[in-house]
Protein backbone atom coordinates (compact mmCIF):
# COMPACT_ATOMS: atom_id res chain seq x y z
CA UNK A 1 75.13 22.55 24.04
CA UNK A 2 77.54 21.90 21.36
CA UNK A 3 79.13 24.59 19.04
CA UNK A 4 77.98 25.25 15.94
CA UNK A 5 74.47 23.68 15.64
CA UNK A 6 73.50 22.08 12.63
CA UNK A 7 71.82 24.07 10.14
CA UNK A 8 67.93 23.84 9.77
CA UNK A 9 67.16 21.00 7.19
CA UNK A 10 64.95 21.23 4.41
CA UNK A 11 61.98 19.45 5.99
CA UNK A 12 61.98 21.66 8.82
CA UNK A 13 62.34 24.83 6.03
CA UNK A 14 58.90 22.83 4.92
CA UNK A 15 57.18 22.82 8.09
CA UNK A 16 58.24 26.25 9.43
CA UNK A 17 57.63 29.32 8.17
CA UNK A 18 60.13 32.06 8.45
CA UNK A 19 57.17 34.87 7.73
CA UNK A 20 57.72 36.94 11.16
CA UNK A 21 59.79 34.81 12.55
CA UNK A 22 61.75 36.26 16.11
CA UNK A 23 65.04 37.58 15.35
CA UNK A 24 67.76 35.25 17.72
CA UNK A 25 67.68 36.77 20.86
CA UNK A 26 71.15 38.79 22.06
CA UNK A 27 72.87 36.09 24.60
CA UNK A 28 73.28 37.57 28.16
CA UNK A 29 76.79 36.93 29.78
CA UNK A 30 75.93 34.89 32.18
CA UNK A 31 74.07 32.67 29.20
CA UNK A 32 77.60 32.22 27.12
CA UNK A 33 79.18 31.45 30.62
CA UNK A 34 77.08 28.38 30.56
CA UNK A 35 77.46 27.83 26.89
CA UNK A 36 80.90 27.57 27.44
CA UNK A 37 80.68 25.09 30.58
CA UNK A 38 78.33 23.22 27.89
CA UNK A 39 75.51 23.41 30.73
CA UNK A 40 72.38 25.70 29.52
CA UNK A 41 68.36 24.80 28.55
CA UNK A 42 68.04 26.85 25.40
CA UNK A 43 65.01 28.66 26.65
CA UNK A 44 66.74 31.85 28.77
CA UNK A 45 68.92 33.58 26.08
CA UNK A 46 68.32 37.28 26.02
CA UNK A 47 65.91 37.14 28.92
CA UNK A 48 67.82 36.69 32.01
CA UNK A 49 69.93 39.74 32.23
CA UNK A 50 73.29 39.50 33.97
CA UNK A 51 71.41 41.34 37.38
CA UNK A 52 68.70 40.81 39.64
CA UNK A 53 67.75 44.24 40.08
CA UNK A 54 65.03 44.73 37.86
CA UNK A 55 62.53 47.53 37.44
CA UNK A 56 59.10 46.06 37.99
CA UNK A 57 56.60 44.98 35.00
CA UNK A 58 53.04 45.48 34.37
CA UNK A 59 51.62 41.52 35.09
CA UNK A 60 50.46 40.25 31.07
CA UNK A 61 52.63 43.08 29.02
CA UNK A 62 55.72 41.28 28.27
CA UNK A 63 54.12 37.74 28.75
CA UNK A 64 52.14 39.49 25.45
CA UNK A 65 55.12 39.93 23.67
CA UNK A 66 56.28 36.26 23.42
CA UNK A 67 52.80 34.68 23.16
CA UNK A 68 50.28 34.49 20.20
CA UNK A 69 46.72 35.42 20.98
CA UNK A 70 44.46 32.63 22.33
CA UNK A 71 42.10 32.40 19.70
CA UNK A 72 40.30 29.70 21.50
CA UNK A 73 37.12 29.88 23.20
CA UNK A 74 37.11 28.25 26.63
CA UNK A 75 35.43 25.16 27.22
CA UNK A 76 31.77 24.27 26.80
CA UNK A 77 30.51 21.06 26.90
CA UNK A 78 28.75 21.70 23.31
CA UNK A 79 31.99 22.53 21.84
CA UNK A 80 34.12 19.98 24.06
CA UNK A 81 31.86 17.47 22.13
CA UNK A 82 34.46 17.38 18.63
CA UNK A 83 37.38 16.39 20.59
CA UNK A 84 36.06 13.42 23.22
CA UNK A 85 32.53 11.98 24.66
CA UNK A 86 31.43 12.27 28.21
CA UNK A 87 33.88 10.01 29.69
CA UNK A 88 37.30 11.63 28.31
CA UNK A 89 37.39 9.30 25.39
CA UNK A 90 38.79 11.12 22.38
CA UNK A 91 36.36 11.17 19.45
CA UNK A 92 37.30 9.03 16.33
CA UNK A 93 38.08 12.10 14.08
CA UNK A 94 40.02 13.95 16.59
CA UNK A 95 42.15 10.59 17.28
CA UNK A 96 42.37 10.62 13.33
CA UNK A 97 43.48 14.06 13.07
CA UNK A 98 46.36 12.71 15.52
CA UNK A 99 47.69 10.29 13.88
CA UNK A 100 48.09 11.49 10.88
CA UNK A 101 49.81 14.73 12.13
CA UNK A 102 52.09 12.43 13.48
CA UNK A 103 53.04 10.37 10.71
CA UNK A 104 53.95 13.33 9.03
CA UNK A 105 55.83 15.02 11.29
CA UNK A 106 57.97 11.77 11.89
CA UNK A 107 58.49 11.80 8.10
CA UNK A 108 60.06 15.34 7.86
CA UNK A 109 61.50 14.95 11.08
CA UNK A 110 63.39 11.77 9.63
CA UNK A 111 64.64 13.87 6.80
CA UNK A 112 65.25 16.48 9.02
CA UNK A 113 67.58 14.65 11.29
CA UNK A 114 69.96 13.62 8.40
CA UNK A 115 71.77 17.09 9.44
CA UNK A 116 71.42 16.61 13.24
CA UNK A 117 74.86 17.19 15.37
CA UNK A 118 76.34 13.60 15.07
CA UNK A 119 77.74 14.22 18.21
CA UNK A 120 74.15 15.37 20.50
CA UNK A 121 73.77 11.76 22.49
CA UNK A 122 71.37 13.69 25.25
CA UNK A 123 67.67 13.31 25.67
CA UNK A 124 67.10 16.79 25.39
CA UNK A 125 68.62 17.78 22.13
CA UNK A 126 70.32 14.52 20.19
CA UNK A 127 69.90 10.79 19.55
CA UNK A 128 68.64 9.25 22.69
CA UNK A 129 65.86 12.01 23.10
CA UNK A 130 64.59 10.48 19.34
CA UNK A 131 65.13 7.07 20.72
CA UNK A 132 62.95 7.93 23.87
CA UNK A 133 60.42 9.47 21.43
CA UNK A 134 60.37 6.20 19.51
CA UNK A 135 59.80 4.19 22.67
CA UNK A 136 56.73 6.18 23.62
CA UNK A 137 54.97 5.60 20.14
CA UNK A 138 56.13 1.43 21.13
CA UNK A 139 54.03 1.76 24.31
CA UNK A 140 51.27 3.88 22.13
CA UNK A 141 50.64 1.75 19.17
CA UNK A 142 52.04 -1.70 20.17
CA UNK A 143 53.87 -1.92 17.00
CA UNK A 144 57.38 -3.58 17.15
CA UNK A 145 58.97 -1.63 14.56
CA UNK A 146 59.09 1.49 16.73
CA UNK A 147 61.26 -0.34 19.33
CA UNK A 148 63.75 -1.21 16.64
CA UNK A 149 64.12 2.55 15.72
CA UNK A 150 64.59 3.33 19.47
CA UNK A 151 67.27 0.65 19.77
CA UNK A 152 68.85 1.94 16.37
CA UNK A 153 68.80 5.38 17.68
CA UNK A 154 69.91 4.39 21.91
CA UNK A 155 72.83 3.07 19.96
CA UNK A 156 74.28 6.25 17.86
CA UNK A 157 73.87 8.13 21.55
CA UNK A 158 75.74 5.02 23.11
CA UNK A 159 78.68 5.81 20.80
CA UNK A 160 79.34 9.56 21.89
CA UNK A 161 78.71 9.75 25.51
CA UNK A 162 79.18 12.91 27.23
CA UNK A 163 81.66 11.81 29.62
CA UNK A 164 81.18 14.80 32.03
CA UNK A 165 77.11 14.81 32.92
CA UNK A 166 75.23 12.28 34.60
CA UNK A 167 71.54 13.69 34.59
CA UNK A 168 68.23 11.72 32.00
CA UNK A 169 68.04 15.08 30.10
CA UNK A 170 71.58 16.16 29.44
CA UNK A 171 73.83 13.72 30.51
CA UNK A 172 74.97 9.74 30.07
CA UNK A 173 72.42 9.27 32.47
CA UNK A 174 69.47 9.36 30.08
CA UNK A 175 71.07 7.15 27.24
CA UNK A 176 71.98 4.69 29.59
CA UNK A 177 68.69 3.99 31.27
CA UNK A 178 66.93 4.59 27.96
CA UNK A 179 69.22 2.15 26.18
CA UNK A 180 68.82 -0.34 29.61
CA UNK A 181 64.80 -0.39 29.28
CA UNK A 182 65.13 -0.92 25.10
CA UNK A 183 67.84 -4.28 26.30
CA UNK A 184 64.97 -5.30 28.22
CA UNK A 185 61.94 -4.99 26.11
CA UNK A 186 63.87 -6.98 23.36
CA UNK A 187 64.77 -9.78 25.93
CA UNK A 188 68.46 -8.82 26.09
CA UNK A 189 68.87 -8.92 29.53
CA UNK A 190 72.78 -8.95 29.23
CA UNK A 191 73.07 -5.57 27.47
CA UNK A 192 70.66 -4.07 29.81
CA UNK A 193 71.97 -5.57 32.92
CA UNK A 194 75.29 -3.81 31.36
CA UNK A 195 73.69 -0.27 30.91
CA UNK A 196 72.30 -0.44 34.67
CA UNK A 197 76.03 -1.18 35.70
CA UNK A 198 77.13 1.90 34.08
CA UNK A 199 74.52 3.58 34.94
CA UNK A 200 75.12 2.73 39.22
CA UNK A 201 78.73 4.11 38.35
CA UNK A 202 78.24 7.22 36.99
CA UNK A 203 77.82 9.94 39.95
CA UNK A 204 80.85 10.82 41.34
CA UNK A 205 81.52 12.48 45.18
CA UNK A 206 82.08 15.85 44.01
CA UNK A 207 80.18 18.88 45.86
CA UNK A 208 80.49 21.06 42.64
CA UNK A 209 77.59 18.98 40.97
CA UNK A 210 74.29 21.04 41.02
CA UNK A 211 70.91 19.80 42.49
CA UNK A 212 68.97 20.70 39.62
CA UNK A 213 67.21 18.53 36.28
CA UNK A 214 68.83 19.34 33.44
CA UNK A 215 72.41 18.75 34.55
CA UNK A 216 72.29 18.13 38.39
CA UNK A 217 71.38 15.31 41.02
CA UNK A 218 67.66 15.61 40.75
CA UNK A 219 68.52 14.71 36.57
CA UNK A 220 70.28 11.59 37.94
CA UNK A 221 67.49 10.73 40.03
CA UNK A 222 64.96 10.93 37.40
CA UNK A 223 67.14 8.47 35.14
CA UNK A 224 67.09 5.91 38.35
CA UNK A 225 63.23 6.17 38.80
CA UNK A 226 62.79 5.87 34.92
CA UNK A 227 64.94 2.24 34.70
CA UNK A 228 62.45 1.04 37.95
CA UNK A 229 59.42 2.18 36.15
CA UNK A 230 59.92 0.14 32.72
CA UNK A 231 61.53 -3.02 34.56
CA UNK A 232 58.31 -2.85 36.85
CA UNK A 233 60.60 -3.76 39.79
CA UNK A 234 63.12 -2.47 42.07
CA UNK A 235 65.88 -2.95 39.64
CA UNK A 236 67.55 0.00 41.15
CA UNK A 237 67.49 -0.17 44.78
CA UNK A 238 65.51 2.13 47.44
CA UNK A 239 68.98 2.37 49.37
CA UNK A 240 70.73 3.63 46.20
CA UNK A 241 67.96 6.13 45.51
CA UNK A 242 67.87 7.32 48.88
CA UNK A 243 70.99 8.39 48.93
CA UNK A 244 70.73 10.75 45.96
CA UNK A 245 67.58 12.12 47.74
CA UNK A 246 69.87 12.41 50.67
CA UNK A 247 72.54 14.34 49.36
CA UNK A 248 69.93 17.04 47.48
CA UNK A 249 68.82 17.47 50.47
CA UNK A 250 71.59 18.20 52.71
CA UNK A 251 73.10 20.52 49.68
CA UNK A 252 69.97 22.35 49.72
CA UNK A 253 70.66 22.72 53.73
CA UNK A 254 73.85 23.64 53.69
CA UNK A 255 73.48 26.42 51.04
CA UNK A 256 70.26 27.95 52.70
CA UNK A 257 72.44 28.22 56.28
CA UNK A 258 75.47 29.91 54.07
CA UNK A 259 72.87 31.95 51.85
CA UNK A 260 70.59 33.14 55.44
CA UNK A 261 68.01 32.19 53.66
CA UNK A 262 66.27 29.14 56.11
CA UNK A 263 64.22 31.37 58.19
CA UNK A 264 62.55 31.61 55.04
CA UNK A 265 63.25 28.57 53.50
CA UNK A 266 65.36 26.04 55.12
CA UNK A 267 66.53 24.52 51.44
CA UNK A 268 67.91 26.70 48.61
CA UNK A 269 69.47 25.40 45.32
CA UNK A 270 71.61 27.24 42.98
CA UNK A 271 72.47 26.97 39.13
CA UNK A 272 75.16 29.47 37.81
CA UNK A 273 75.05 31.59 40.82
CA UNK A 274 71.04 32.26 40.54
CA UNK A 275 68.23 31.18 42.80
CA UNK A 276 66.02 29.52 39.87
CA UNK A 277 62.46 28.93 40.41
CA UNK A 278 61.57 26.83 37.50
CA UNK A 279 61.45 23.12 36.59
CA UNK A 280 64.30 22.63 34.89
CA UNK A 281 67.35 24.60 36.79
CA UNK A 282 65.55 25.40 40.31
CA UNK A 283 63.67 25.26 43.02
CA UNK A 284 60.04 24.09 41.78
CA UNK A 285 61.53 20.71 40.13
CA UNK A 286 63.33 19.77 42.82
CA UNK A 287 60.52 20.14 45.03
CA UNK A 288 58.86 17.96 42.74
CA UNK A 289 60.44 15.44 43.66
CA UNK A 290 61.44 15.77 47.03
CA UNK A 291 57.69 15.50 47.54
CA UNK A 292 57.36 11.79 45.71
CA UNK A 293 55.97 9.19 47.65
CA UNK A 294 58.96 6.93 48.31
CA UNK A 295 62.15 8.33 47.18
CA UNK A 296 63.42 8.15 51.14
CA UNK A 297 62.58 11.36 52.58
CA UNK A 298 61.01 11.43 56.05
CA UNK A 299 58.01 12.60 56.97
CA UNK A 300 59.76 14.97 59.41
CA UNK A 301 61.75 16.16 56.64
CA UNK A 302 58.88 16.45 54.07
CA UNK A 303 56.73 19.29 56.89
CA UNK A 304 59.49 20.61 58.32
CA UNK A 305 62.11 21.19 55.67
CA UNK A 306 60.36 20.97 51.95
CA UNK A 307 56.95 22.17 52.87
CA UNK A 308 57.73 25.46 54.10
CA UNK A 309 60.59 25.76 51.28
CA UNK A 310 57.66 25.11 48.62
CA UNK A 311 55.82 28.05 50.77
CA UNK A 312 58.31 30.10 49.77
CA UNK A 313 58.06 29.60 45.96
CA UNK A 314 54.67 29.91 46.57
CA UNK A 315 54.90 33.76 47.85
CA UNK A 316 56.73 34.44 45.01
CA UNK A 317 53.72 34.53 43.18
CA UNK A 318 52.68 37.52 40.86
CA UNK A 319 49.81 38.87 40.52
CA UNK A 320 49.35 37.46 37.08
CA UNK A 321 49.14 33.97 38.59
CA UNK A 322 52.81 33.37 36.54
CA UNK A 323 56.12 32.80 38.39
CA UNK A 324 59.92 34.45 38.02
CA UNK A 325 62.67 32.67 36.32
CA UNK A 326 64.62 33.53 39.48
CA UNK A 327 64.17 34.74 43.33
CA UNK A 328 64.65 38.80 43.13
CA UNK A 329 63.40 38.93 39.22
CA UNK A 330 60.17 40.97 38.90
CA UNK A 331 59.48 40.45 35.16
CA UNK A 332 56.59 38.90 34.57
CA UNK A 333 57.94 37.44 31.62
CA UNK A 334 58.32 33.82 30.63
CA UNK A 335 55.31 30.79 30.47
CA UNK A 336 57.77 27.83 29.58
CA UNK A 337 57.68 24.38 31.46
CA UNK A 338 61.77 25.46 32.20
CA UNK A 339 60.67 28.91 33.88
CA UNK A 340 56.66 30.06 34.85
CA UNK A 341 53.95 28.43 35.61
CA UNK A 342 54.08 25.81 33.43
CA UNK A 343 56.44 24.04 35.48
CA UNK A 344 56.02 25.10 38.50
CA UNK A 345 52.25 23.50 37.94
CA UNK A 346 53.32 20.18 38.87
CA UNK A 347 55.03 20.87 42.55
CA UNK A 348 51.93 22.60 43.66
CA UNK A 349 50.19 19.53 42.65
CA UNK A 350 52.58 17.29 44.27
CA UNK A 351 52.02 19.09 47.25
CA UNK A 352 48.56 19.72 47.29
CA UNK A 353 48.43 15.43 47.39
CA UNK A 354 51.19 15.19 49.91
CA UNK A 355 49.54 17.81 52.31
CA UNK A 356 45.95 18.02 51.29
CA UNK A 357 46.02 21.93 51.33
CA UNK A 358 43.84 23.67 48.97
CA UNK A 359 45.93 26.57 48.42
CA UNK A 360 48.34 24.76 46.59
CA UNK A 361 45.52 23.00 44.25
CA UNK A 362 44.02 27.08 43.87
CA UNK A 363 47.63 28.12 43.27
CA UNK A 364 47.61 25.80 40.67
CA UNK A 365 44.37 26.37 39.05
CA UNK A 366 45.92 29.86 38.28
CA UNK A 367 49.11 28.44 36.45
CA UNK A 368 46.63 26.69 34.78
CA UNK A 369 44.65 29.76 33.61
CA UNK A 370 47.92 31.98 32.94
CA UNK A 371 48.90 28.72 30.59
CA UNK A 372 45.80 29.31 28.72
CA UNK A 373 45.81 32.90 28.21
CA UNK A 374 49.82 33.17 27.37
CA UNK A 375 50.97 29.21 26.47
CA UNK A 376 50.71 29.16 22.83
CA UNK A 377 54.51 30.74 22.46
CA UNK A 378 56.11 32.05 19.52
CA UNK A 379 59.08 30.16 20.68
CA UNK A 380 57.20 27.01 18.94
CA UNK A 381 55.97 23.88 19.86
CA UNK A 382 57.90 22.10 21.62
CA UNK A 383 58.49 20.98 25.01
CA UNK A 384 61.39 22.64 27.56
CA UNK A 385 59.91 26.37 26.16
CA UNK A 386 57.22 25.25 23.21
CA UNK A 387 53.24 24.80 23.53
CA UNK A 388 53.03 20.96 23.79
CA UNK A 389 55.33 21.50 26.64
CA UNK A 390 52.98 23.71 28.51
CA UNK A 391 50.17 21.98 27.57
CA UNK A 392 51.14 18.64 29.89
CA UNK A 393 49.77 20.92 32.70
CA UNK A 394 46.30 20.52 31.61
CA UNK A 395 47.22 16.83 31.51
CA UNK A 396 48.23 16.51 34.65
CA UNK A 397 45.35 18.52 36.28
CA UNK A 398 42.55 16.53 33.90
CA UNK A 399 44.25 13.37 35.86
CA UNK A 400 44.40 14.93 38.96
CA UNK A 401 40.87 16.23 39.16
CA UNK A 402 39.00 14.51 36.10
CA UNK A 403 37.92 18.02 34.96
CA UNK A 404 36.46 18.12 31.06
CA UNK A 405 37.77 21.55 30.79
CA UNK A 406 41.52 21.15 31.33
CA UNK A 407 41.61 18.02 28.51
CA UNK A 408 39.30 20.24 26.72
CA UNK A 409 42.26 22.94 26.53
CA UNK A 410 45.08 20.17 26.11
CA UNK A 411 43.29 19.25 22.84
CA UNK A 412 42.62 22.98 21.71
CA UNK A 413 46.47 23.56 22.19
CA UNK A 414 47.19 20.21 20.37
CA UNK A 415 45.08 21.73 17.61
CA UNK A 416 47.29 24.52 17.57
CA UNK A 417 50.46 21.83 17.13
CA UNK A 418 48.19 20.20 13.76
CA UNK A 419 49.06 23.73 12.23
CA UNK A 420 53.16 22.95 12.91
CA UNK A 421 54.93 25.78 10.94
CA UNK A 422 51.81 27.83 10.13
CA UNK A 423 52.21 30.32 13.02
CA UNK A 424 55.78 32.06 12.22
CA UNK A 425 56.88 30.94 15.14
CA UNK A 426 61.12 30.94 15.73
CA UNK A 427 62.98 28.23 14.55
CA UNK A 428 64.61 26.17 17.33
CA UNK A 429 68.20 25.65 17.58
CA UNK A 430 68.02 22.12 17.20
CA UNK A 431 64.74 22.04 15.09
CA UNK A 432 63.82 17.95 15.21
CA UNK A 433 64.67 17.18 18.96
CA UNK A 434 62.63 16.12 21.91
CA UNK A 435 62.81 19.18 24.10
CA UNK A 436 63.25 21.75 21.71
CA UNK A 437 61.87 20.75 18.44
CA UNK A 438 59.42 18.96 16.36
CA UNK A 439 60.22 15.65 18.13
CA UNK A 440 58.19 16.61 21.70
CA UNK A 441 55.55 17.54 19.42
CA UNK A 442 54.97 13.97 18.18
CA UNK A 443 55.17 12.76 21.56
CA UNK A 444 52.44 14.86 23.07
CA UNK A 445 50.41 14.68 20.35
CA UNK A 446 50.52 10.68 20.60
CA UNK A 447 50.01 11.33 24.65
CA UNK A 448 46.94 12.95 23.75
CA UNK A 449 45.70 9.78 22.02
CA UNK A 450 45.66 8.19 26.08
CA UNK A 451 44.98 11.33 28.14
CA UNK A 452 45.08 9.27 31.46
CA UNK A 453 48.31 8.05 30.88
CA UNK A 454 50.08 10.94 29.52
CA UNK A 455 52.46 12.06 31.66
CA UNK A 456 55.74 15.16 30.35
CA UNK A 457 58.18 12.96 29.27
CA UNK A 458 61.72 12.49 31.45
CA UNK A 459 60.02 14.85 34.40
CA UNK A 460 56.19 13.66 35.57
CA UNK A 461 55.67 10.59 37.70
């Protein structure tokens, strides 16, 4: 996270309105710690204290506090009826409606990014998160002009690399495979073969290097599996992949033995000295994908070692149906895809197909329902901590089970993203970005237009 963000634009002071807008949240110390190691998802400021002693929570109070009302009525096939027909097609209007949301937003966002950190190449908050964005609408609508903006953009995050972090989301990882798949779409297979290069190179043999998404192995990984899924081939190899699936694991080994924690749970991952639970800095996203059909790991490995490790996350459970940020916090506080539910979703899905247990597929049915009473956040819309974030987990439980109700809530919290800026909700820190700003908004919004083939972008296989 680079110092002094940008300020907010005057197209986003168009589309956001500061009436009862959140005041910034104080930073905990263990928050600027990671500010200053430039390593930190933007969603846990003021909410993780420095301690993981806290006093317990009643389950929906302080979820409450940082959600709006769901106005929504729940679905019924009558009212299901304005958004798609009986086979999950969406309903010319609706589809309408879509679009022209997202031509608009991609005109203030344009206008917005003209004071964007020159400097932000990541996926997450700068250039090659717009590229990415501009990619998806290429694979959406088909039209050619949309790769050329991804290219123009892949190339302004080409020209201030990182240097220091290899992951998709925060790293040189994620402009490098984004910019290799661009190469190739055009036909310029020497670029991209260049980018892939670069890309093999990055990780280097150093045991400090976390396990987690945003900024750790598992964020390396997910750059790897992204260049084989555009090239439609094994452009990076299984041997190379396995290795990276290798090491998580035997970090996650090593640091459950030092921790005592693998009577319990025979991997444990750490980010800044906390046991994280989430999708983006712990336990639940690497678990993910751990659990992937072939990414190396042995079926020994999968029942013996990362079954009983998702049990754990699993008894962490509160009542509400919601998750902790971390192991030992009892607020029932945050529904984000980085910490709650909302992540965590898509491991017990994973392993509900792996293992064919149906606690994990009730487990998530509940992440589902705590989504829909306390997802539409006043932190905004995006995607890391924002509503189109949290709704992918209808999404991916509509494909999953081919359930009316859970598209049926994706488009009702879509509907909520059509009013963008009409809610008070907080202004982001970077306000026109993928993960934190108006920029996942356009994506899931044009993900809605193909519900079977929407999928959280730079995270779901």
């Amino acid at each position: 996270v680079q110092a002094g963000r940008a300020a907010v634009g005057a197209a986003e002071r168009e589309a956001v309105s500061a009436k009862g807008a959140a005041a910034p949240a104080p930073q905990c110390p263990r928050r600027r710690l990671a500010i200053e190691a430039g390593a930190v998802c933007g969603c846990i400021g003021g909410e993780l204290s420095g301690s993981l002693s806290f006093p317990p929570s009643r389950p929906g109070a302080t979820m409450a506090e940082r959600a709006f009302p769901n106005p929504f009525a729940d679905y019924d096939k009558s009212l299901a009826a304005g958004y798609f027909d009986s086979s999950g097609r969406l309903t010319p209007e609706f589809s309408q409606h879509l679009n022209n949301k997202i031509k608009e937003l991609l005109q203030q966002m344009e206008r917005g990014l003209k004071s964007a950190d020159p400097r932000d190449c990541t996926c997450y908050t700068g250039w090659a998160g717009i590229a990415l964005l501009y990619f998806h609408l290429h694979e959406v609508y088909g039209d050619p002009s949309y790769l050329q903006m991804a290219q123009e953009y892949i190339k302004k995050s080409l020209s201030c690399l990182t240097k220091r972090s290899i992951t998709f989301l925060c790293g040189d990882a994620g402009p490098l495979a984004m910019a290799a798949v661009v190469y190739h779409k055009q036909h310029n297979d020497k670029q991209a073969e260049d980018c892939i290069a670069r890309l093999l190179h990055l990780p280097k043999p150093d045991p400090r290097i976390p396990d987690e998404m945003l900024y750790g192995r598992m964020g390396y990984l997910s750059a790897l599996l992204f260049v084989n899924k555009h090239f439609g081939e094994e452009k990076i190899s299984q041997n190379h992949i396995q290795q990276v699936c290798e090491a998580v694991m035997a970090s996650g080994e090593n640091l459950a033995q030092k921790r005592n924690f693998t009577a319990k749970s025979p991997l444990m991952y750490e980010w800044y000295q906390e046991y994280y639970v989430g999708a983006a800095h712990g336990l639940a996203g690497i678990y993910y994908y751990l659990l992937q059909p072939g990414l190396g790991v042995s079926q020994a490995k999968l029942h013996n070692m990362v079954k009983p490790s998702v049990d754990y996350i699993c008894q962490l459970k509160f009542v509400s149906g919601n998750y902790p940020p971390c192991i030992g916090d009892n607020r029932d506080l945050l529904v984000h895809w980085c910490h709650g539910a909302p992540g965590v979703i898509y491991m017990l899905l994973q392993a509900y197909k792996v293992f064919g247990e149906q606690k994990y597929f009730s487990d998530a049915l509940q992440c589902a329902d705590v989504i829909w009473q306390w997802g539409l956040l006043k932190k905004g819309y995006g995607l890391c901590h924002g509503t189109a974030g949290n709704a992918y987990a209808f999404l991916a439980l509509y494909n999953l089970t081919q359930d009316m109700k859970y598209l049926y809530r994706a488009c009702k919290f879509a509907e909520w993203c059509l009013s963008y800026g009409q809610h008070g909700c907080r202004t982001p820190d970077t306000p026109f970005s993928l993960f934190e700003g108006m920029a996942g908004t356009i994506y899931f919004l044009a993900d809605l237009l193909i519900p079977t083939k929407a999928r959280f972008p730079a995270f779901e296989l």
